[in-house]
N, C-alpha and C. Protein backbone atom coordinates (compact mmCIF):
# COMPACT_ATOMS: atom_id res chain seq x y z
N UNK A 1 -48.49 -47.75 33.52
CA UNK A 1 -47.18 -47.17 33.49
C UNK A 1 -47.30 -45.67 33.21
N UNK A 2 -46.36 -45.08 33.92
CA UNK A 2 -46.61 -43.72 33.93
C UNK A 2 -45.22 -43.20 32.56
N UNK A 3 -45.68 -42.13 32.10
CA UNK A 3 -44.89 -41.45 31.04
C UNK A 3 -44.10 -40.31 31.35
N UNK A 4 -42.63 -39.95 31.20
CA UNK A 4 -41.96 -39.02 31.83
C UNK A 4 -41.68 -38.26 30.92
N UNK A 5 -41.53 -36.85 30.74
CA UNK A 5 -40.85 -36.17 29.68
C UNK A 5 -39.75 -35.70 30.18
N UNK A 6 -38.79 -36.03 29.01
CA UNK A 6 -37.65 -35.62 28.86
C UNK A 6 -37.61 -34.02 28.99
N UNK A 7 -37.25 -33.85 30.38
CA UNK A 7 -36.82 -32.34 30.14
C UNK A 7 -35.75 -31.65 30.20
N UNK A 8 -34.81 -32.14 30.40
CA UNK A 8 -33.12 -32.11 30.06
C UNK A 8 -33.26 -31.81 28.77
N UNK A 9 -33.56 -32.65 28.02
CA UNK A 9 -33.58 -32.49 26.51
C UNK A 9 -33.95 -31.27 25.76
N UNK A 10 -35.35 -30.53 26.53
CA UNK A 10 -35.86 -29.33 26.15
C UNK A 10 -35.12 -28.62 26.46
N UNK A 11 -34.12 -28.62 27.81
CA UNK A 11 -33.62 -27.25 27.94
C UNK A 11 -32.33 -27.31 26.98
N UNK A 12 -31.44 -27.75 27.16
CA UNK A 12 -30.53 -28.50 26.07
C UNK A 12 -31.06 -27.45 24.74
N UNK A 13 -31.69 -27.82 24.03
CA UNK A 13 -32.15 -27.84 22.42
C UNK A 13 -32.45 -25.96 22.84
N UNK A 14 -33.28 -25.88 24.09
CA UNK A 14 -33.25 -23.83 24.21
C UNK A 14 -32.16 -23.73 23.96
N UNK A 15 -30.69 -24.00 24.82
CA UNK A 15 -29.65 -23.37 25.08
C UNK A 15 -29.03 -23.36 23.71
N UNK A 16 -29.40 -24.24 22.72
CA UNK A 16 -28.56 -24.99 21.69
C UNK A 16 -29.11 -23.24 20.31
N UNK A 17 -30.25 -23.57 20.81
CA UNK A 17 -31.05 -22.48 19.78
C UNK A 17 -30.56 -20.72 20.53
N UNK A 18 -30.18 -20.52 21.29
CA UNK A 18 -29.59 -19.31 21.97
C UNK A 18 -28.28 -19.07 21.83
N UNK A 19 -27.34 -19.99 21.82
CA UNK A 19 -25.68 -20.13 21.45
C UNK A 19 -26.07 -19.55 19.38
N UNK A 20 -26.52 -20.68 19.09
CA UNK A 20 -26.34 -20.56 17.54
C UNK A 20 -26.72 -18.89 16.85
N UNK A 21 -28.10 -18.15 17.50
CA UNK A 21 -28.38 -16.77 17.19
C UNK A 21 -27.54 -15.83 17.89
N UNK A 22 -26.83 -16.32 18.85
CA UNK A 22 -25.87 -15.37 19.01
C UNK A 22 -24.74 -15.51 18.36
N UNK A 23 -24.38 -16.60 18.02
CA UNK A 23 -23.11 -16.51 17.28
C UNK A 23 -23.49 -16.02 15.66
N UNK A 24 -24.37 -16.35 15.06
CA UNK A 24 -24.91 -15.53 13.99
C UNK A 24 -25.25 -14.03 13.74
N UNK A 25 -25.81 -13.80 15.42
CA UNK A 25 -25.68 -12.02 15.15
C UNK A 25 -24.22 -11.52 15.52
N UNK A 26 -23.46 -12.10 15.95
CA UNK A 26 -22.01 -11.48 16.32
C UNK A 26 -21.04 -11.61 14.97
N UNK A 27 -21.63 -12.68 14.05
CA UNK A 27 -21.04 -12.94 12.35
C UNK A 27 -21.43 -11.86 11.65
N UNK A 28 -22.84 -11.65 11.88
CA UNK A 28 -23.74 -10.39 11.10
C UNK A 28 -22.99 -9.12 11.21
N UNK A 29 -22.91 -8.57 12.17
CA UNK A 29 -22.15 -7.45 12.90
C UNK A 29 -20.82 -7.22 12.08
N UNK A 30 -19.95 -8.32 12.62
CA UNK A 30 -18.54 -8.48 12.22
C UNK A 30 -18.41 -8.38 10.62
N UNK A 31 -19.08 -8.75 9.32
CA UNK A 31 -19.19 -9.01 8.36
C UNK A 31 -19.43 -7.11 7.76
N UNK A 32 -20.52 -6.53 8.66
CA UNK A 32 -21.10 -5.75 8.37
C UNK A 32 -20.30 -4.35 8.49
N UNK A 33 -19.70 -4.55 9.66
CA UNK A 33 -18.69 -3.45 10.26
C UNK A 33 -17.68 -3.06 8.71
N UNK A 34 -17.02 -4.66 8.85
CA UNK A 34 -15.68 -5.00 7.88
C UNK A 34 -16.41 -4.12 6.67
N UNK A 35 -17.27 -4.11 6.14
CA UNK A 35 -18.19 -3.54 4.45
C UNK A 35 -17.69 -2.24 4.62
N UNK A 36 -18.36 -1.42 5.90
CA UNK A 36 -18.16 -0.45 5.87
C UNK A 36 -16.80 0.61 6.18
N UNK A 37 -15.84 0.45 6.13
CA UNK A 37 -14.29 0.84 6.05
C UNK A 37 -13.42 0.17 4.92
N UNK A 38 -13.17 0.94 4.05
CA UNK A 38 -12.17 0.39 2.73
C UNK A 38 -10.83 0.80 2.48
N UNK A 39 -10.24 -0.09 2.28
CA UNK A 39 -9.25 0.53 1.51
C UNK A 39 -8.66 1.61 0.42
N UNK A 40 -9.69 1.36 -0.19
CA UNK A 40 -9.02 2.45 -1.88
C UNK A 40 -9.94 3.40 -1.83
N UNK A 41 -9.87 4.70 -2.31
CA UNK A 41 -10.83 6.09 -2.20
C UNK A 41 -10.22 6.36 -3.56
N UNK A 42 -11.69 6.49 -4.53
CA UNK A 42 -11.75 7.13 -5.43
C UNK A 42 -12.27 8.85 -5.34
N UNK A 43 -11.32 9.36 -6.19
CA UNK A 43 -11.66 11.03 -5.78
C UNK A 43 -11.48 11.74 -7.63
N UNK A 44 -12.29 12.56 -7.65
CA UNK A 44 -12.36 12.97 -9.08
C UNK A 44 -11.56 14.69 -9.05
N UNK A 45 -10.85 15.17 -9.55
CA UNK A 45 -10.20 16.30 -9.29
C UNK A 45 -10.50 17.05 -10.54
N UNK A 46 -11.00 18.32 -11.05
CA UNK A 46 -11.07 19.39 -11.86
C UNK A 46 -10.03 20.68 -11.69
N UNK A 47 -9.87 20.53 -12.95
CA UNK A 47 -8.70 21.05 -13.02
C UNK A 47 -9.36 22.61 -14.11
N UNK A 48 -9.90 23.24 -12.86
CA UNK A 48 -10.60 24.93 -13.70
C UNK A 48 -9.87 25.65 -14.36
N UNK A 49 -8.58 25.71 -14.78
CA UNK A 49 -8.21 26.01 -16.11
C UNK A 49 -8.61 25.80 -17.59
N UNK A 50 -8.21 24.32 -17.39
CA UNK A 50 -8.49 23.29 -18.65
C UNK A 50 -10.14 22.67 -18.23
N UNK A 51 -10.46 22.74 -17.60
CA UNK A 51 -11.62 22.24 -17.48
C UNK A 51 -12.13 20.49 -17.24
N UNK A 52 -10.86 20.12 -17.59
CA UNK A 52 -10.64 18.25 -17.37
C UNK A 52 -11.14 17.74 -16.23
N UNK A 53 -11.89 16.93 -15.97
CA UNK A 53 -11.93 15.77 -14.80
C UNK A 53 -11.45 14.80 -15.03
N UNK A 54 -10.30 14.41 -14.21
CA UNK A 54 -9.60 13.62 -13.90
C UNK A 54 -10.06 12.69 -12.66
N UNK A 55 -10.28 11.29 -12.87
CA UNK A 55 -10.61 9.92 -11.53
C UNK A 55 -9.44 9.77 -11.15
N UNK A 56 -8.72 9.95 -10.35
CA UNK A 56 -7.89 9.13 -9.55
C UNK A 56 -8.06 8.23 -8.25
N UNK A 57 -7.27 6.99 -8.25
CA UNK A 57 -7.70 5.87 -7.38
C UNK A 57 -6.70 5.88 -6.10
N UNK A 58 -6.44 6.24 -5.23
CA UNK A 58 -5.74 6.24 -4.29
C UNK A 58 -5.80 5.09 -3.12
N UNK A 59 -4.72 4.58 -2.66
CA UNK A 59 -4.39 3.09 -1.71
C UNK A 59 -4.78 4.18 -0.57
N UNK A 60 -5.23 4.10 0.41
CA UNK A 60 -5.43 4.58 2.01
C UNK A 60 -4.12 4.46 2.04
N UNK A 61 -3.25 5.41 2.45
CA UNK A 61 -1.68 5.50 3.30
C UNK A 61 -0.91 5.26 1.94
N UNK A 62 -1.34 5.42 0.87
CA UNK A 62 -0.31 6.06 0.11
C UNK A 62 -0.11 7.50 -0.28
N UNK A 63 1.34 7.93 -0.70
CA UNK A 63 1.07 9.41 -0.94
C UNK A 63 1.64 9.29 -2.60
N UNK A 64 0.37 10.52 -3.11
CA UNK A 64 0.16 10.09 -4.95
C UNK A 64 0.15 11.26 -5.23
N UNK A 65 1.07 11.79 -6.15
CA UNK A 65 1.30 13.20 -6.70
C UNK A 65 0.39 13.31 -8.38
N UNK A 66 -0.21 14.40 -8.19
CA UNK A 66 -0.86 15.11 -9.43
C UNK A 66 -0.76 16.23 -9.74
N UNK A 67 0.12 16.22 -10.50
CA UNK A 67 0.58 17.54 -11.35
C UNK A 67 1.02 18.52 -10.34
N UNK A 68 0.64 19.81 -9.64
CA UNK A 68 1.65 20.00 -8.53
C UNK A 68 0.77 19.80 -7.04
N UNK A 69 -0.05 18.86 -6.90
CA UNK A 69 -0.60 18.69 -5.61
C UNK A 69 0.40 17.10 -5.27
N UNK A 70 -0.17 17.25 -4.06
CA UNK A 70 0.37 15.83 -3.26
C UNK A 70 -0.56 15.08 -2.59
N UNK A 71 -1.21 14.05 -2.64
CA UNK A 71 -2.58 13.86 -2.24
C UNK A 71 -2.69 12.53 -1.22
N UNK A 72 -3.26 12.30 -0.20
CA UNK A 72 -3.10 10.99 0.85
C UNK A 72 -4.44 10.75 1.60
N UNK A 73 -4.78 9.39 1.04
CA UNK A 73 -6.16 9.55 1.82
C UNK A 73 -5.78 8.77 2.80
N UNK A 74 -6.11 8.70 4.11
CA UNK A 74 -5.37 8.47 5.14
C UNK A 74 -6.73 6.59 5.58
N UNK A 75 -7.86 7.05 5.57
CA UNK A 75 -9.22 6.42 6.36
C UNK A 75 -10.34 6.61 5.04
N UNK A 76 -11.17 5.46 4.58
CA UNK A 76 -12.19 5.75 4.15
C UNK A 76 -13.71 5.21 4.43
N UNK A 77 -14.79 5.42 4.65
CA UNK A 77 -15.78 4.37 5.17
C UNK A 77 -16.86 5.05 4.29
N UNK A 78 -17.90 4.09 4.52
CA UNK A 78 -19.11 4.12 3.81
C UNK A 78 -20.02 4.13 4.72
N UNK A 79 -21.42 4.61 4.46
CA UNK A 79 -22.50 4.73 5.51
C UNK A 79 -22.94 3.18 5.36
N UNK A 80 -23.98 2.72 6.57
CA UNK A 80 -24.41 1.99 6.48
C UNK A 80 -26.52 1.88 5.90
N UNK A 81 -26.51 3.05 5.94
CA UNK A 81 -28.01 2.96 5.08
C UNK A 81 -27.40 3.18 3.64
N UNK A 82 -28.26 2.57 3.07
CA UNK A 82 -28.13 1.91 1.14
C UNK A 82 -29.31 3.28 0.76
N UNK A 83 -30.33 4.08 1.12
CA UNK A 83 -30.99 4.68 0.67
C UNK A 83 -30.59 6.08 0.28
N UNK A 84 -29.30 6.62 0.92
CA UNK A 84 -28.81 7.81 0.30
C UNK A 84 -27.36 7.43 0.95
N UNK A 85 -26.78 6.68 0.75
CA UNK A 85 -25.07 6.33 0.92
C UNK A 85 -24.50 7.73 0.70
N UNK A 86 -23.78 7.65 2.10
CA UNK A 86 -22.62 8.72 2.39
C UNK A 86 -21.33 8.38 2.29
N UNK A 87 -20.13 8.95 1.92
CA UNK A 87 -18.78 8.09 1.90
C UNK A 87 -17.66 8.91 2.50
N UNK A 88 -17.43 8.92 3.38
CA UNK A 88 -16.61 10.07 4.06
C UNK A 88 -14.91 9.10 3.59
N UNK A 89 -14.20 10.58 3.74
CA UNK A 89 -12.75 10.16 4.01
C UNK A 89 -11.80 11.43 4.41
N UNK A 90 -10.91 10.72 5.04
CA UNK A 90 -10.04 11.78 5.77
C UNK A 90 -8.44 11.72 4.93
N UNK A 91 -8.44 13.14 4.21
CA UNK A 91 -7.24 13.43 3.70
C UNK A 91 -6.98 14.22 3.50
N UNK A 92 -5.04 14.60 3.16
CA UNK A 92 -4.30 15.09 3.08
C UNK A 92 -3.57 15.48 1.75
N UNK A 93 -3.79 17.24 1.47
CA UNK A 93 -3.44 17.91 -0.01
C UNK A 93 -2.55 18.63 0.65
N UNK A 94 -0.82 18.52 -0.53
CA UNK A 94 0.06 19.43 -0.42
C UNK A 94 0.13 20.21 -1.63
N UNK A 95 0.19 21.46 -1.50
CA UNK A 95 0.49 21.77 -2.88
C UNK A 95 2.16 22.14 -3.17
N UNK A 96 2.63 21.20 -4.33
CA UNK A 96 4.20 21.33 -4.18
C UNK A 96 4.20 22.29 -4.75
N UNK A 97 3.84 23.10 -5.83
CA UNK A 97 4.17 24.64 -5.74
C UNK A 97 4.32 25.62 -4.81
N UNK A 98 4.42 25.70 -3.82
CA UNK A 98 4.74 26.25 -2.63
C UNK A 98 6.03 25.56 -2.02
N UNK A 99 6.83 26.25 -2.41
CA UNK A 99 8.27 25.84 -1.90
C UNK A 99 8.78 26.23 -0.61
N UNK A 100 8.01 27.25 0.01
CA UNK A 100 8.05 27.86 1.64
C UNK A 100 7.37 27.14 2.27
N UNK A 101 6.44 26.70 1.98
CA UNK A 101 5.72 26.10 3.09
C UNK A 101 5.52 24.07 2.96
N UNK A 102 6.50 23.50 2.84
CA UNK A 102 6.15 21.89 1.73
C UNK A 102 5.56 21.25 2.97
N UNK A 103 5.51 21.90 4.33
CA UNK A 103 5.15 20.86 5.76
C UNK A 103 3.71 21.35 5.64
N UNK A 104 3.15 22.41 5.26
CA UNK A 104 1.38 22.58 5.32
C UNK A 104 0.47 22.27 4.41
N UNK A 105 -0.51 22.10 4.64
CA UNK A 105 -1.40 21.02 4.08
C UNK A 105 -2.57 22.18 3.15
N UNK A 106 -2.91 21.90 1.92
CA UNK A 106 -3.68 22.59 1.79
C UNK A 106 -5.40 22.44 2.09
N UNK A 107 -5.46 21.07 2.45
CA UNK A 107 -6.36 20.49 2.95
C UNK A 107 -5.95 19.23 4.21
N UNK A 108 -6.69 19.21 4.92
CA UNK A 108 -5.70 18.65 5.91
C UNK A 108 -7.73 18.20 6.83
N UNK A 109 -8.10 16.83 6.30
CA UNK A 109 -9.47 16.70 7.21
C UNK A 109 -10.19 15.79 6.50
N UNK A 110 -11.67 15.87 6.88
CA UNK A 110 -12.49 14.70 6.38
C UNK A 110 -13.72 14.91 5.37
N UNK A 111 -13.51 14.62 4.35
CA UNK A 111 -14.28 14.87 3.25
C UNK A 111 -15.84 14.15 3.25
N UNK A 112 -16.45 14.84 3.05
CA UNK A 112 -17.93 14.25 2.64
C UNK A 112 -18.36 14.00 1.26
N UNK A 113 -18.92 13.26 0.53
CA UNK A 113 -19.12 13.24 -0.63
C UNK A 113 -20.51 13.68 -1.26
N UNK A 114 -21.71 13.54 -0.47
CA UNK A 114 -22.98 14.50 -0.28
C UNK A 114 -22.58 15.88 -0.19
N UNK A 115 -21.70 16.42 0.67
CA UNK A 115 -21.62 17.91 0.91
C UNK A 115 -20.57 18.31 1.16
N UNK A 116 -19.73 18.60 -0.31
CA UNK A 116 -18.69 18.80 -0.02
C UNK A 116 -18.04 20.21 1.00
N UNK A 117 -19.42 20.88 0.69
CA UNK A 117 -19.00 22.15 1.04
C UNK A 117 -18.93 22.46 2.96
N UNK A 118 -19.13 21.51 3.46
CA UNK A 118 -18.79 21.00 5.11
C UNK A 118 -17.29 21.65 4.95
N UNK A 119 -16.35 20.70 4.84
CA UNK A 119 -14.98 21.09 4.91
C UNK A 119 -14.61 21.06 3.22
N UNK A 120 -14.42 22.49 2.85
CA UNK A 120 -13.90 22.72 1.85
C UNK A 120 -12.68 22.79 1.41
N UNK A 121 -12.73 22.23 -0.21
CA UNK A 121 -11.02 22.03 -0.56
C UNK A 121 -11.04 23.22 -1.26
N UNK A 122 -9.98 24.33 -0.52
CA UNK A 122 -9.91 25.47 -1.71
C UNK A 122 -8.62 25.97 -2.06
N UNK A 123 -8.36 25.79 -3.25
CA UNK A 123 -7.21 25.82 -4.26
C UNK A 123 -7.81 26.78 -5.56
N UNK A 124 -6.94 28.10 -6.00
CA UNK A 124 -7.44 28.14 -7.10
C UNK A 124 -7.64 27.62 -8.31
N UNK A 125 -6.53 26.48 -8.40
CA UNK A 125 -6.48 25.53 -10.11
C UNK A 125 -7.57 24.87 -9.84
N UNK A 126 -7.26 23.49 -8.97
CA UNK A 126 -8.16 22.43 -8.65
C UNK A 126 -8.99 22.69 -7.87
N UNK A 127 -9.99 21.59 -7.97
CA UNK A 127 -11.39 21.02 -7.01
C UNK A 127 -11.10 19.34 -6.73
N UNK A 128 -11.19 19.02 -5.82
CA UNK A 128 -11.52 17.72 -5.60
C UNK A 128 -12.36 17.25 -5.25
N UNK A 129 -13.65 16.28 -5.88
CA UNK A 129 -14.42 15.76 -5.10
C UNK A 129 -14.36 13.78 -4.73
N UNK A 130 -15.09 13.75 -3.63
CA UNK A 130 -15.08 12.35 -3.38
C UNK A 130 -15.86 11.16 -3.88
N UNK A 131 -15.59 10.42 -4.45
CA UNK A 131 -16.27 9.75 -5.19
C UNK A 131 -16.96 8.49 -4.93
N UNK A 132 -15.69 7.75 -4.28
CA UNK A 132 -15.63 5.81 -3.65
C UNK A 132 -15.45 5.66 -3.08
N UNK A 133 -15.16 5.02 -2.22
CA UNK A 133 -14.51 4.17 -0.81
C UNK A 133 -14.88 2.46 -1.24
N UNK A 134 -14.18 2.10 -1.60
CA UNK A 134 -13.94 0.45 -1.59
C UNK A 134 -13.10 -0.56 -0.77
């Protein structure tokens, strides 16, 4: 009697093992993306008069007043290398002491937290730097 191998079966069990790593690297991805874009941006503000640092926690798309600024972080994300994490975010400073101008921004862009000095926040009271993205 002669012996047959099942080869339906082999290809089957390939296709079975090719579906499953793709649907695992498309989970990987998706999981990974989601990490990196947050909601809440922590930003630390100095106040060169008094000399105080102040943490404030800001919602993405809320607008949060400090003392006479107006502050909105619009977008925040995180890098994806863990060996020198970058945390960018894009926002928006009014200063309400300026009663002529309440539609212009005194910062109006995307912050780096490595270097702040890319796009600079310049105000004479305050400094803001970037801190979190969660």
């Amino acid at each position: 009697m002669e012996l047959k191998k099942n080869i339906k079966a082999g290809k089957n069990n390939l296709k079975l093992k090719l579906i499953i790593f793709i649907y695992y690297s498309l989970l990987s991805v998706a999981f990974s993306q989601s990490n990196l874009e947050g909601t809440h941006t922590d930003i630390k503000i100095l106040d060169k008069i008094s000399s105080k640092n102040t943490l404030l926690k800001l919602k993405n798309g809320d607008l949060v007043s400090f003392k006479d600024l107006s502050i909105k972080s619009l977008k925040c994300k995180n890098s994806e290398f863990d060996d020198n994490p970058e945390i960018t975010a894009y926002m928006q400073v009014i200063d309400l002491n300026n009663s002529n101008n309440d539609e212009v921004f005194v910062f109006n862009g995307w912050m780096f937290s490595s270097s702040p000095s890319i796009t600079p926040f310049d105000h004479p009271v305050y400094d803001i730097w970037l801190v979190n993205c969660y």
